[in-house]
PDB file of N, CA and C in Angstrom:
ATOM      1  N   UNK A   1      73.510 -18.986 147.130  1.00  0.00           N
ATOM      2  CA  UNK A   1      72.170 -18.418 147.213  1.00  0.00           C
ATOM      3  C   UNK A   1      71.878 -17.893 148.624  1.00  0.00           C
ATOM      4  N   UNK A   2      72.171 -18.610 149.373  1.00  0.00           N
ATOM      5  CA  UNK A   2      72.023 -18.291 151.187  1.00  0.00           C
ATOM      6  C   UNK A   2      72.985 -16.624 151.233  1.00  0.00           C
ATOM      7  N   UNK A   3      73.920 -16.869 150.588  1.00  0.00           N
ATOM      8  CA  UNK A   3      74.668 -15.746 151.144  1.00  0.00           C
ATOM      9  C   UNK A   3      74.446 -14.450 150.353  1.00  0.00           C
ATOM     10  N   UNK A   4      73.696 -14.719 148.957  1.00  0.00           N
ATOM     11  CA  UNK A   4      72.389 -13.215 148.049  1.00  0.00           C
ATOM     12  C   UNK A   4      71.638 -12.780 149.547  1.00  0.00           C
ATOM     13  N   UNK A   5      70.725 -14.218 149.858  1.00  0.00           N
ATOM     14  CA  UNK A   5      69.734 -14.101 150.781  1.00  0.00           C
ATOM     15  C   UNK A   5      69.991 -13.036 151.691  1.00  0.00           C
ATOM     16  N   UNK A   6      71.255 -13.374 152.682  1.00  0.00           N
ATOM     17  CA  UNK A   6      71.894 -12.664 154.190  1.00  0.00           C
ATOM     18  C   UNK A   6      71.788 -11.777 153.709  1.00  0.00           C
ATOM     19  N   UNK A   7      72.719 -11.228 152.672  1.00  0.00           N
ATOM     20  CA  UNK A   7      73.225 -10.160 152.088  1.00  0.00           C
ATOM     21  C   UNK A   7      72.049  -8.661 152.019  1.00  0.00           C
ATOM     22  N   UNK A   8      71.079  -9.179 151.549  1.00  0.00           N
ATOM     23  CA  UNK A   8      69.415  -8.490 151.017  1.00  0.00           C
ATOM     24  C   UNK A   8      69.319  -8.173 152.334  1.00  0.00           C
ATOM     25  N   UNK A   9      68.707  -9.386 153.534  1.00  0.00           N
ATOM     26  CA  UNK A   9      67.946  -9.281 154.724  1.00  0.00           C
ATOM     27  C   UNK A   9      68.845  -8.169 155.380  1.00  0.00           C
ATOM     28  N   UNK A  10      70.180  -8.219 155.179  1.00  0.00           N
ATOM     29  CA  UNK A  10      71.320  -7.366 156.398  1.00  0.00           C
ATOM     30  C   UNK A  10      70.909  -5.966 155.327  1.00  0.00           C
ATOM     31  N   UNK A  11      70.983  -5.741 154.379  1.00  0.00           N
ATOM     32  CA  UNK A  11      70.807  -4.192 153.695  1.00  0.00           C
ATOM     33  C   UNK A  11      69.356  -3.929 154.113  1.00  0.00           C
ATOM     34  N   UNK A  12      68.641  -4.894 153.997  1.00  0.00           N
ATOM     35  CA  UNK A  12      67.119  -3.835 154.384  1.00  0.00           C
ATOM     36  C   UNK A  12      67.261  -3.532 155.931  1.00  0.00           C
ATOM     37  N   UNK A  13      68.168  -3.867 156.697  1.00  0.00           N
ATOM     38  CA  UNK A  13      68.050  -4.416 158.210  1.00  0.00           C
ATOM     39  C   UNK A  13      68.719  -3.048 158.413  1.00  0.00           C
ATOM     40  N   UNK A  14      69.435  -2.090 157.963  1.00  0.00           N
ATOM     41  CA  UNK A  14      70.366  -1.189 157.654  1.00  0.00           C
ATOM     42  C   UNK A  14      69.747  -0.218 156.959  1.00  0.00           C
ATOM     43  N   UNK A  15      69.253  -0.508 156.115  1.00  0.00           N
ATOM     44  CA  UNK A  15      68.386   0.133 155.495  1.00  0.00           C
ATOM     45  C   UNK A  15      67.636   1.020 156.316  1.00  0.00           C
ATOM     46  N   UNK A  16      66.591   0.373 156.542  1.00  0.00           N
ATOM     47  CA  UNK A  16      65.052   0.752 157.719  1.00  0.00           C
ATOM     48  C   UNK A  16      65.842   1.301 158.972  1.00  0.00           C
ATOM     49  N   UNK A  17      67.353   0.965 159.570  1.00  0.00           N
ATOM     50  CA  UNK A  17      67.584   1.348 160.770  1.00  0.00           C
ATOM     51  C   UNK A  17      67.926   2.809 160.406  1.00  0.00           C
ATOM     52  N   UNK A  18      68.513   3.021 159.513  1.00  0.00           N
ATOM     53  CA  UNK A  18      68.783   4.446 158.958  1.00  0.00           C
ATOM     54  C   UNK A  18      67.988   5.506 159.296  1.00  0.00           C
ATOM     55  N   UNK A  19      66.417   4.919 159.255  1.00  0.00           N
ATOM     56  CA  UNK A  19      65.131   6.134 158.767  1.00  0.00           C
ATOM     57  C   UNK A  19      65.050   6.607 160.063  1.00  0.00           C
ATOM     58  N   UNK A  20      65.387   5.692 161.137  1.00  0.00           N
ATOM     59  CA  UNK A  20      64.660   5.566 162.281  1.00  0.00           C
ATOM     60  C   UNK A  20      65.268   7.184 162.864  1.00  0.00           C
ATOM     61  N   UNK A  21      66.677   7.505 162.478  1.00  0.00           N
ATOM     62  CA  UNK A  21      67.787   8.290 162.895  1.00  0.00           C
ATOM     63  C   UNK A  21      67.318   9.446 162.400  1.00  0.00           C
ATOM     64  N   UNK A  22      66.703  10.017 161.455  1.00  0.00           N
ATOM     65  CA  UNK A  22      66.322  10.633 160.077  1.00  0.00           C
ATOM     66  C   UNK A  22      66.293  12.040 161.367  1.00  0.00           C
ATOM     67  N   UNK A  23      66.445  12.791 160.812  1.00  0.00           N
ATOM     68  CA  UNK A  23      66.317  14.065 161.807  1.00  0.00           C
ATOM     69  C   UNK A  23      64.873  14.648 161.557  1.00  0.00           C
ATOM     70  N   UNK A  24      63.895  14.620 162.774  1.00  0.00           N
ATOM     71  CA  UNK A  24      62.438  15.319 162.469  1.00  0.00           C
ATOM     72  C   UNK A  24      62.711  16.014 163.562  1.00  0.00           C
ATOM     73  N   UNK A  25      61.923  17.184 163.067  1.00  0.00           N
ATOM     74  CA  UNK A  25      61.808  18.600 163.592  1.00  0.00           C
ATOM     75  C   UNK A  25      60.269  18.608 163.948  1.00  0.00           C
ATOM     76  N   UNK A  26      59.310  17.933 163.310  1.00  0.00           N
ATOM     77  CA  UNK A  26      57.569  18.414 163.130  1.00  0.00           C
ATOM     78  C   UNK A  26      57.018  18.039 164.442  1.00  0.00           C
ATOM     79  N   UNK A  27      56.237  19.110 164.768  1.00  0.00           N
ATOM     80  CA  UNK A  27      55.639  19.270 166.571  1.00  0.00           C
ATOM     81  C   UNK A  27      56.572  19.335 167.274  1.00  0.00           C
ATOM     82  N   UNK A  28      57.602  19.805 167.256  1.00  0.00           N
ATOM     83  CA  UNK A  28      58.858  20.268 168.601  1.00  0.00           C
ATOM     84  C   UNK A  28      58.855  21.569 168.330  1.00  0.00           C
ATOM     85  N   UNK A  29      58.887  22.199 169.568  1.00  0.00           N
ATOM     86  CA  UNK A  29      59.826  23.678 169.979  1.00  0.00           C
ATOM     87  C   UNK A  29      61.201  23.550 169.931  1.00  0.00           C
ATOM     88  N   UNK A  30      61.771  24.273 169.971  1.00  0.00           N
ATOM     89  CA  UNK A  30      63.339  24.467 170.102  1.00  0.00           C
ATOM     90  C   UNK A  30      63.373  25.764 170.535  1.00  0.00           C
ATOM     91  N   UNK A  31      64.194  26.072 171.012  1.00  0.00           N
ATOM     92  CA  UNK A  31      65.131  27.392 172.032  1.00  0.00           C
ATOM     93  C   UNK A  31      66.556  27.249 171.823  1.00  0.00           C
ATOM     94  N   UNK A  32      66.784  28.523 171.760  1.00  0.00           N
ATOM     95  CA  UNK A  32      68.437  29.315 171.826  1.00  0.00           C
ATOM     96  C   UNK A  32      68.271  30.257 172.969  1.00  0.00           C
ATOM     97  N   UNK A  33      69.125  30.178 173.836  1.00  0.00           N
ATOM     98  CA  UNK A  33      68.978  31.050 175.217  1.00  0.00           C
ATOM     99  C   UNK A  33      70.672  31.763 175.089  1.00  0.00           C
ATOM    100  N   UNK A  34      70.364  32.604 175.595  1.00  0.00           N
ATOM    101  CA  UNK A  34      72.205  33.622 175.570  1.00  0.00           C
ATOM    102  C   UNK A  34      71.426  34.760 176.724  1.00  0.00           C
ATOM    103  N   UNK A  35      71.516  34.251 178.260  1.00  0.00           N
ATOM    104  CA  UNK A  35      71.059  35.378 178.973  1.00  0.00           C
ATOM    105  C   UNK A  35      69.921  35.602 178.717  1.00  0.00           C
ATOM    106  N   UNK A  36      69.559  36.843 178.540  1.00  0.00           N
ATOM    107  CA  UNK A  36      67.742  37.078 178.419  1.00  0.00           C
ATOM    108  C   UNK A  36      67.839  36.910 177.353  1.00  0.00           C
ATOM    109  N   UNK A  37      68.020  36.574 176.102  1.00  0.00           N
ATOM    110  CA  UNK A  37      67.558  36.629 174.674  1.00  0.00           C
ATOM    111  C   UNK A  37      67.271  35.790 174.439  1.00  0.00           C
ATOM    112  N   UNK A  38      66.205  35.392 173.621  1.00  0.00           N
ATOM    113  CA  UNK A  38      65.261  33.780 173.824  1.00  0.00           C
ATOM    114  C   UNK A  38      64.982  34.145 171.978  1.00  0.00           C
ATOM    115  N   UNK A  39      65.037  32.852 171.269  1.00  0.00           N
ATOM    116  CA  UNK A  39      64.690  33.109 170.064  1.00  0.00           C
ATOM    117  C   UNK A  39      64.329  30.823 169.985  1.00  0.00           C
ATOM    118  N   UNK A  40      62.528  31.141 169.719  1.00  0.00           N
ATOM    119  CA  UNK A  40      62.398  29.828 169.812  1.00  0.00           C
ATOM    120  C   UNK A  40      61.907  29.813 168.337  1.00  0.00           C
ATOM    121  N   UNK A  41      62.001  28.452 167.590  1.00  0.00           N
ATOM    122  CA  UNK A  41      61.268  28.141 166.336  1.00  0.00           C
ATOM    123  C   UNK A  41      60.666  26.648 166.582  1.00  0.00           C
ATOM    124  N   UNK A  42      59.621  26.634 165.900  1.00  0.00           N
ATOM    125  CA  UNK A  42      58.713  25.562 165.971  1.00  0.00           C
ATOM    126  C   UNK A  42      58.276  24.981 164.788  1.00  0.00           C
ATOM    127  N   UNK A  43      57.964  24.015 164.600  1.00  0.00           N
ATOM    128  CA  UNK A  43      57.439  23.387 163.496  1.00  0.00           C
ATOM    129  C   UNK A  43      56.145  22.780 163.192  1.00  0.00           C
ATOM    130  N   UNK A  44      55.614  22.788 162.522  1.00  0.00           N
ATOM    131  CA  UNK A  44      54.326  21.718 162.236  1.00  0.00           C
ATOM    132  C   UNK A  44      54.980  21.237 160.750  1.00  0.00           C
ATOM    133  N   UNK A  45      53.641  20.590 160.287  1.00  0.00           N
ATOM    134  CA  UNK A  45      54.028  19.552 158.613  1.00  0.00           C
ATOM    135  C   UNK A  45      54.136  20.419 157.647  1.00  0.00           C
ATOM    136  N   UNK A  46      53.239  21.810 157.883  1.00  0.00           N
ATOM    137  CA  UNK A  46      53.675  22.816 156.795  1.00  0.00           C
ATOM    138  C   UNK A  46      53.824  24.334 157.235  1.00  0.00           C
ATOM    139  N   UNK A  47      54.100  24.640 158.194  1.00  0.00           N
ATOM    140  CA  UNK A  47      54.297  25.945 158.516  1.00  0.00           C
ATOM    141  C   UNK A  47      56.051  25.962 160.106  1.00  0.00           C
ATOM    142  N   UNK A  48      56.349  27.051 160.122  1.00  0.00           N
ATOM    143  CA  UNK A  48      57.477  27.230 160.735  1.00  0.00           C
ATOM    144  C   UNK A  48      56.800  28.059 161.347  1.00  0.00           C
ATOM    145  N   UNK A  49      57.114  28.462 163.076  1.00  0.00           N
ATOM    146  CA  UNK A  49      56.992  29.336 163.690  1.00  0.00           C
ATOM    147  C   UNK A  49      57.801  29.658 164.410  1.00  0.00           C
ATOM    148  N   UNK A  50      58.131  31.211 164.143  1.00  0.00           N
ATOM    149  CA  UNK A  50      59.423  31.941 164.734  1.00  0.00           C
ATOM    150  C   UNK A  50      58.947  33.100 166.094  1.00  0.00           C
ATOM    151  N   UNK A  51      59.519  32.872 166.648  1.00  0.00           N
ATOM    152  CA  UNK A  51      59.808  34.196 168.085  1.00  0.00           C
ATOM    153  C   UNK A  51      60.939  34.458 168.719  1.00  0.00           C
ATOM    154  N   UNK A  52      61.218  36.144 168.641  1.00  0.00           N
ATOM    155  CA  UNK A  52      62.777  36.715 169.154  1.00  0.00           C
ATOM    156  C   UNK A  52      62.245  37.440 170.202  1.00  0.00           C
ATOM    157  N   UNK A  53      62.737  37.291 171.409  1.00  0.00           N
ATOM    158  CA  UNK A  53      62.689  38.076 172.159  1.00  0.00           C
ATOM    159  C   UNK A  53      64.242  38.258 172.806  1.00  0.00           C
ATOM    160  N   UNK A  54      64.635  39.741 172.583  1.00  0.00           N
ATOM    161  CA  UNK A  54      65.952  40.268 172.592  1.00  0.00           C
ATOM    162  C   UNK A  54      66.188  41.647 172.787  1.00  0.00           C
ATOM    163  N   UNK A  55      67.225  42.152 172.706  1.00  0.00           N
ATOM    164  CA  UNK A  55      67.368  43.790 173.031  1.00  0.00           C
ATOM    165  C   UNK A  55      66.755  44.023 171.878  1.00  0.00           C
ATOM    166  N   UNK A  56      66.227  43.945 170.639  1.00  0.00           N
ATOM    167  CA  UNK A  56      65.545  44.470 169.842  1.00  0.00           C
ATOM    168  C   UNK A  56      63.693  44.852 170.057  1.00  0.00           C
ATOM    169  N   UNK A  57      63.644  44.213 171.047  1.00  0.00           N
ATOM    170  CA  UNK A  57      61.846  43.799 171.529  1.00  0.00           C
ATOM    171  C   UNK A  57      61.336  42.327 171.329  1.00  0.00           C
ATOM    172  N   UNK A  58      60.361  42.071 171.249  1.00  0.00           N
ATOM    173  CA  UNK A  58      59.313  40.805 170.730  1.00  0.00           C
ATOM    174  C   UNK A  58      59.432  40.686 169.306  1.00  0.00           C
ATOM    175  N   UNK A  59      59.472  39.611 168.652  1.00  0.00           N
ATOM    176  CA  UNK A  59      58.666  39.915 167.644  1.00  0.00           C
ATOM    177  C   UNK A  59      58.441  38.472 167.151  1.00  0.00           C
ATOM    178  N   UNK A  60      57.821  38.195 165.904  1.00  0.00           N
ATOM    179  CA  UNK A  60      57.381  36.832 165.415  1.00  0.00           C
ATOM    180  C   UNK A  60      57.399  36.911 164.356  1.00  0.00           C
ATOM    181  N   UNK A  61      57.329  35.482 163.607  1.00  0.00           N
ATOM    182  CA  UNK A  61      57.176  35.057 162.195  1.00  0.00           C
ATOM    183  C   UNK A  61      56.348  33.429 162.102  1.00  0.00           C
ATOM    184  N   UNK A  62      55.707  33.466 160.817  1.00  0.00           N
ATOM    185  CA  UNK A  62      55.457  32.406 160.773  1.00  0.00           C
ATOM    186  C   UNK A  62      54.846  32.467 159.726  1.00  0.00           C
ATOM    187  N   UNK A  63      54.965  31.068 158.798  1.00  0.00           N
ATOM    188  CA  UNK A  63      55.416  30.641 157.262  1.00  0.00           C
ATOM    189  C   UNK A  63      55.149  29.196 156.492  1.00  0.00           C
ATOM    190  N   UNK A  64      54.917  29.311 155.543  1.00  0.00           N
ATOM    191  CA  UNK A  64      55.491  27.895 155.253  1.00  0.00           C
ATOM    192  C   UNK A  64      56.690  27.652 155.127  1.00  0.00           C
ATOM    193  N   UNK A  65      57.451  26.004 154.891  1.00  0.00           N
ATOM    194  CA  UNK A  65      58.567  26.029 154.576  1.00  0.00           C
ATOM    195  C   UNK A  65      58.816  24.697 154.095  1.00  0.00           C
ATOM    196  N   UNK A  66      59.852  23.980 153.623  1.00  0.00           N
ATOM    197  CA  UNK A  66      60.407  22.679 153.252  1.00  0.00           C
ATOM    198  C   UNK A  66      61.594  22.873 153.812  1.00  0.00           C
ATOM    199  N   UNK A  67      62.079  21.385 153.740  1.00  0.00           N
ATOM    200  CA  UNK A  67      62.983  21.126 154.431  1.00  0.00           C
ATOM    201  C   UNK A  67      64.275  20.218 153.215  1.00  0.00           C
ATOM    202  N   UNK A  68      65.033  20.719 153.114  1.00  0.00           N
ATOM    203  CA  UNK A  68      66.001  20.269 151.903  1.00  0.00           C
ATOM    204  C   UNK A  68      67.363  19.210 152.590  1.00  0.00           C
ATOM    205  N   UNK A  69      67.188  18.060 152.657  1.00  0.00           N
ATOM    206  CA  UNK A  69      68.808  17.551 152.670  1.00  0.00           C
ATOM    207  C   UNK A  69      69.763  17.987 152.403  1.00  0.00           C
ATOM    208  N   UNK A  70      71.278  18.187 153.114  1.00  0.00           N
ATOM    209  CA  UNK A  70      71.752  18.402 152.308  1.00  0.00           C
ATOM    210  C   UNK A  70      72.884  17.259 151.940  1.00  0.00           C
ATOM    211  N   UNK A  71      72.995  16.700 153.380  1.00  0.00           N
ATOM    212  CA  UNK A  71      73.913  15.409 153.774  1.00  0.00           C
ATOM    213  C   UNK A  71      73.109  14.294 154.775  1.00  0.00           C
ATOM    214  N   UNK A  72      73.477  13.679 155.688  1.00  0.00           N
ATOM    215  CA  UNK A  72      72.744  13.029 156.861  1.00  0.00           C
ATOM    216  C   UNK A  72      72.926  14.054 157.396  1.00  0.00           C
ATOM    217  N   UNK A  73      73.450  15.357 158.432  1.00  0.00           N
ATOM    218  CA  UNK A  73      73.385  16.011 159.404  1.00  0.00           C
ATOM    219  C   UNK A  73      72.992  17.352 158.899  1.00  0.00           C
ATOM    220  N   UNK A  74      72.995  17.955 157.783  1.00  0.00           N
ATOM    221  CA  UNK A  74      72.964  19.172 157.040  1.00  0.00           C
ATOM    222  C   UNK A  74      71.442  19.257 156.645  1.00  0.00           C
ATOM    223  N   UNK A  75      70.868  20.364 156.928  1.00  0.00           N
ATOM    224  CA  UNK A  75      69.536  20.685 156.063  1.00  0.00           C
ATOM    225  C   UNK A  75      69.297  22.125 155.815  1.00  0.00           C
ATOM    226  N   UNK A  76      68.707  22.283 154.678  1.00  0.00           N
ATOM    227  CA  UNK A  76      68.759  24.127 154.453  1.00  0.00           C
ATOM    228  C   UNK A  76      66.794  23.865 154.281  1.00  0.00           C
ATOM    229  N   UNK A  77      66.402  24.455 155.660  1.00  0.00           N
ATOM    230  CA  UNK A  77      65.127  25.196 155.733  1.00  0.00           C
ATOM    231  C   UNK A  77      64.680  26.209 154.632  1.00  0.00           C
ATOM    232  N   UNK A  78      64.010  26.037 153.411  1.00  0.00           N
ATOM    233  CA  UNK A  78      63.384  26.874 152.629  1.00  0.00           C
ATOM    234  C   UNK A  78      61.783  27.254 152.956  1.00  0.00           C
ATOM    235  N   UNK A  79      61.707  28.660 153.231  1.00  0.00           N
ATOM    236  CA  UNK A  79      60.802  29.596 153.399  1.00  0.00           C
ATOM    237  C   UNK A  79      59.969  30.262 152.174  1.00  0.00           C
ATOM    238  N   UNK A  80      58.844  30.403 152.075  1.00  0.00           N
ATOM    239  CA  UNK A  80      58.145  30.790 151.513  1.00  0.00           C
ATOM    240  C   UNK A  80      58.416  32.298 151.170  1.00  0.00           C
ATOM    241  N   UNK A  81      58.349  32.850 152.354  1.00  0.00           N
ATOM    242  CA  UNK A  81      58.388  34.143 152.037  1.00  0.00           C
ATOM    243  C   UNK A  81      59.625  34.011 153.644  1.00  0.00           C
ATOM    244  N   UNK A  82      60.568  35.258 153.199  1.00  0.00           N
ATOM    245  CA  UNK A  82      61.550  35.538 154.388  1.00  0.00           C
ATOM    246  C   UNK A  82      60.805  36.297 155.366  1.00  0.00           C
ATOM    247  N   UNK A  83      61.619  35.698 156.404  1.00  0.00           N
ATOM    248  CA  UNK A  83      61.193  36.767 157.702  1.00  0.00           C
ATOM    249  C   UNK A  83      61.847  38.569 157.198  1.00  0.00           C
ATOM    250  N   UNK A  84      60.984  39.518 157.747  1.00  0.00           N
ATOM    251  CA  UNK A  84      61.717  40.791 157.665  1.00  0.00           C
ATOM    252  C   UNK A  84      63.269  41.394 157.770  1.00  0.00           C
ATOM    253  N   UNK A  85      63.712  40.685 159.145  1.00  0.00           N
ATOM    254  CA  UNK A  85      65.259  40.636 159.280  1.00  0.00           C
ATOM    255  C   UNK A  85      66.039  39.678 158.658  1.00  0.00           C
ATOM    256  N   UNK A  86      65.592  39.057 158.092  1.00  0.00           N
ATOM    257  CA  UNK A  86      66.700  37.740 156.795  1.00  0.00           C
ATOM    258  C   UNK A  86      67.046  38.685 155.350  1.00  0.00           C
ATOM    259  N   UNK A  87      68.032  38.498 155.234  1.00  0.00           N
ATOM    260  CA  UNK A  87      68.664  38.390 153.974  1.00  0.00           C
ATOM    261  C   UNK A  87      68.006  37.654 152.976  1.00  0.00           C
ATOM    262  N   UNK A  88      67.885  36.353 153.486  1.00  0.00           N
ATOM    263  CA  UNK A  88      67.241  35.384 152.517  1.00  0.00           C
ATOM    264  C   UNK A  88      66.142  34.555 152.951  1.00  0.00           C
ATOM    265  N   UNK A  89      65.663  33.653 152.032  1.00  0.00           N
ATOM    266  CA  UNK A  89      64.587  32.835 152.636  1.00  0.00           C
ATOM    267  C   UNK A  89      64.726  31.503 152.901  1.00  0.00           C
ATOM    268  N   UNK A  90      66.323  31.182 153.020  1.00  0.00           N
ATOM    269  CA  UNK A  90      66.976  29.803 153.642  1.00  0.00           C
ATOM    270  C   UNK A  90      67.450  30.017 154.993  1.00  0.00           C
ATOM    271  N   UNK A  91      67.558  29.098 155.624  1.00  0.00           N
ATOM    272  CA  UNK A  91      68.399  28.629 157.122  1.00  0.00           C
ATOM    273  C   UNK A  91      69.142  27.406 156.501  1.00  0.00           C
ATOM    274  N   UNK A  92      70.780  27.600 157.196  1.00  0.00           N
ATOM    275  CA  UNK A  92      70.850  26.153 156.770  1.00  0.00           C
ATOM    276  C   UNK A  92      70.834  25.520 158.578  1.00  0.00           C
ATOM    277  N   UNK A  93      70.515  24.501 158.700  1.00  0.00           N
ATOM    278  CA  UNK A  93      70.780  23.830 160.029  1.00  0.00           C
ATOM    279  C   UNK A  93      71.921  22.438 159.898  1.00  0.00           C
ATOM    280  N   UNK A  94      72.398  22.746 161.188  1.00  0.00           N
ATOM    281  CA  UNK A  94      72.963  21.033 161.099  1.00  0.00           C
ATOM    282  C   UNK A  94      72.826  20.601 162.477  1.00  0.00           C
ATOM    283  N   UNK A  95      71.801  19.294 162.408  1.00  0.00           N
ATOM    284  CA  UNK A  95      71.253  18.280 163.539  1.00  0.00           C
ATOM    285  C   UNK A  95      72.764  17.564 164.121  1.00  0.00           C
ATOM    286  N   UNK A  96      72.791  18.155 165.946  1.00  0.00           N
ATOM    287  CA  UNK A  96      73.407  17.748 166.783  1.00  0.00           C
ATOM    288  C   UNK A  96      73.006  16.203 167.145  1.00  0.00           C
ATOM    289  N   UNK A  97      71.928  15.819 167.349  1.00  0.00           N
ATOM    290  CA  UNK A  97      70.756  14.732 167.851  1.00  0.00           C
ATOM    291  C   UNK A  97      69.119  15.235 167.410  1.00  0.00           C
ATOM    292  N   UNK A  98      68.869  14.262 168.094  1.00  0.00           N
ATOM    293  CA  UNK A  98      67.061  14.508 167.448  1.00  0.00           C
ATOM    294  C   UNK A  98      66.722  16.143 168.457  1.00  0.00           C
ATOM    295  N   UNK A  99      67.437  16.103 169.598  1.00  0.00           N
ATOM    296  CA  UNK A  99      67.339  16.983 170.486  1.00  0.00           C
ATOM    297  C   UNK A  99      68.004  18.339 170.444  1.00  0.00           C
ATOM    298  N   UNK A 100      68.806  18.285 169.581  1.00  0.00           N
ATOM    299  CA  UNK A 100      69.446  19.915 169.162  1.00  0.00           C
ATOM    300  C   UNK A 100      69.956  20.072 167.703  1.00  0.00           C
ATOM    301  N   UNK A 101      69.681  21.208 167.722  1.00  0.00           N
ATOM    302  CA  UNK A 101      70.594  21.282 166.183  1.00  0.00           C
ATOM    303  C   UNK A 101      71.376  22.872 166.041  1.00  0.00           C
ATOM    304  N   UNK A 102      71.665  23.510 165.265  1.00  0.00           N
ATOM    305  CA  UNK A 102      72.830  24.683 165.053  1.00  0.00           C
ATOM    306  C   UNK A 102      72.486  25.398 164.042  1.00  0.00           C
ATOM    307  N   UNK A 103      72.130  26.809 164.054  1.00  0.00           N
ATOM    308  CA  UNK A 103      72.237  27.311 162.511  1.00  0.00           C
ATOM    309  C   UNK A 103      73.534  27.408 161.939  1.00  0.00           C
ATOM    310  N   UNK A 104      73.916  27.155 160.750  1.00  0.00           N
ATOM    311  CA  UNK A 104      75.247  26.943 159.902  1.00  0.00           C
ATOM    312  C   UNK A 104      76.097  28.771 160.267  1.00  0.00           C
ATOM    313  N   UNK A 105      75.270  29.580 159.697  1.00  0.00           N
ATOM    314  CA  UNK A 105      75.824  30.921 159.433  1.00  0.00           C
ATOM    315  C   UNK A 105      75.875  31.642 161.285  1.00  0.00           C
ATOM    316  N   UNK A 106      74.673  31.334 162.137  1.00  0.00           N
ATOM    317  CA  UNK A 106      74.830  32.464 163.442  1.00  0.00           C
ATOM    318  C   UNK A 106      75.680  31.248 164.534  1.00  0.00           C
ATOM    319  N   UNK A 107      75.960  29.671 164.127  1.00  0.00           N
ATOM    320  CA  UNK A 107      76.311  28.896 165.177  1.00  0.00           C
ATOM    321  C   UNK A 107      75.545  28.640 166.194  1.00  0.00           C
ATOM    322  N   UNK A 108      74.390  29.791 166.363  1.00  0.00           N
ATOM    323  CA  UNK A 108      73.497  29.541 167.475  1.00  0.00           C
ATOM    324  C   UNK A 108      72.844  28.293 167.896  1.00  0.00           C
ATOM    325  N   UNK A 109      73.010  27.300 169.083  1.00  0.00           N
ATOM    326  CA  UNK A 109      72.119  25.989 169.002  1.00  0.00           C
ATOM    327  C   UNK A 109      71.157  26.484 169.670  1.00  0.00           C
ATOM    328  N   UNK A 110      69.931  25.875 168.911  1.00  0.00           N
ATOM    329  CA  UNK A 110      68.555  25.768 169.108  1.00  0.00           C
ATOM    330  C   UNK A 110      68.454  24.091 169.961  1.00  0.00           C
ATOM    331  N   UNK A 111      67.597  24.041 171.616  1.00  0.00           N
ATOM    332  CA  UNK A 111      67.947  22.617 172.172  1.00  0.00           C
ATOM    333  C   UNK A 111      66.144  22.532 171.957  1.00  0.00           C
ATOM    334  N   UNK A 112      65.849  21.475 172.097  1.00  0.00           N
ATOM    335  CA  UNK A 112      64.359  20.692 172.254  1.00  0.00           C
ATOM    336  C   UNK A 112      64.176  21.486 173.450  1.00  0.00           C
ATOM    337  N   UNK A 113      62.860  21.814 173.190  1.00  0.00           N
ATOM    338  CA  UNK A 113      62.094  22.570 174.925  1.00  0.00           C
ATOM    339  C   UNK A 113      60.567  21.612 174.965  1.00  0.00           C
ATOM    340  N   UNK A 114      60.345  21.823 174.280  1.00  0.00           N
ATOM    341  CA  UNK A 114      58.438  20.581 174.364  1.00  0.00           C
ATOM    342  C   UNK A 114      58.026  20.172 172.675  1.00  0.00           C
ATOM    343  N   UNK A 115      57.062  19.537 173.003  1.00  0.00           N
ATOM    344  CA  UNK A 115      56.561  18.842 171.905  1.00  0.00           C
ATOM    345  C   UNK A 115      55.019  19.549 171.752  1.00  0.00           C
ATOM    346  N   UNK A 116      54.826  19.515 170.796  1.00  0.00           N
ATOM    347  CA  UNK A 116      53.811  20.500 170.307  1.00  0.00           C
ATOM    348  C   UNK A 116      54.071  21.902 169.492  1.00  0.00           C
ATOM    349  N   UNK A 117      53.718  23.001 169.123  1.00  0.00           N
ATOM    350  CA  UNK A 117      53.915  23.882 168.527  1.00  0.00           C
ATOM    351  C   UNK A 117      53.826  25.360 169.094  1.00  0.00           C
ATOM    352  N   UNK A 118      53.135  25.604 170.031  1.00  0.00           N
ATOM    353  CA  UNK A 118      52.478  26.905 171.220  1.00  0.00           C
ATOM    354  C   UNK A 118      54.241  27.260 171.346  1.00  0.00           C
ATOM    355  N   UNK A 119      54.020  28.430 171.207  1.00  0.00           N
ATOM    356  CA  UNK A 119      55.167  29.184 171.546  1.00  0.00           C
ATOM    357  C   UNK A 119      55.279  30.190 172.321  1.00  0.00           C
ATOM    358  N   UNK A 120      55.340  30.280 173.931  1.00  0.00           N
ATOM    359  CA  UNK A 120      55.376  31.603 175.020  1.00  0.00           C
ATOM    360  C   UNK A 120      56.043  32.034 174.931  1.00  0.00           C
TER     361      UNK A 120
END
């Protein structure tokens, strides 16, 4: 019976430590820098906010979106409506740390820049 007991206490103990790891994105900026080309995305609980600034000019987006598992490190960002220059209305990402992550298809890493959502 003692060793059901351990058994339970060590899985929830494992359990709960799991969540702690969970990759959140909500109220962080992120940045991709390559020289002057700056392309930051931001998050809140229900909207995404996008800005490119690049040899193309300025420009912005911003959306709702969900966020889909796909593994522990894998997630495909679903968009409401696509940005103008997308193909589609997914991103897939895969979380480096709580502090960076990668788009799957451009490789580009996006690193943590602040907390909050304001995007300069």
């Amino acid at each position: 019976m003692k060793k059901i007991f351990l058994s339970i206490i060590l899985f929830v103990i494992m359990a709960s430590g799991c969540n702690d790891k969970r990759f959140n994105v909500i109220d962080k900026v992120f940045v991709y820098k390559n020289g002057s080309e700056k392309q930051y995305v931001a998050f809140d609980d229900k909207k995404i906010y996008m800005k490119w600034d690049d040899t193309l000019g300025i420009d912005a987006f911003s959306g709702e979106y969900s966020i889909k598992p796909v593994n522990d490190s894998t997630f495909t960002v679903v968009l409401k409506d696509k940005p103008k220059y997308w193909e589609k209305n997914t991103w897939d990402i895969v979380s480096v740390s709580q502090e960076e992550f990668y788009s799957v298809d451009s490789k580009k890493h996006y690193k943590f820049l602040k907390a909050g959502i304001e995007l300069k």
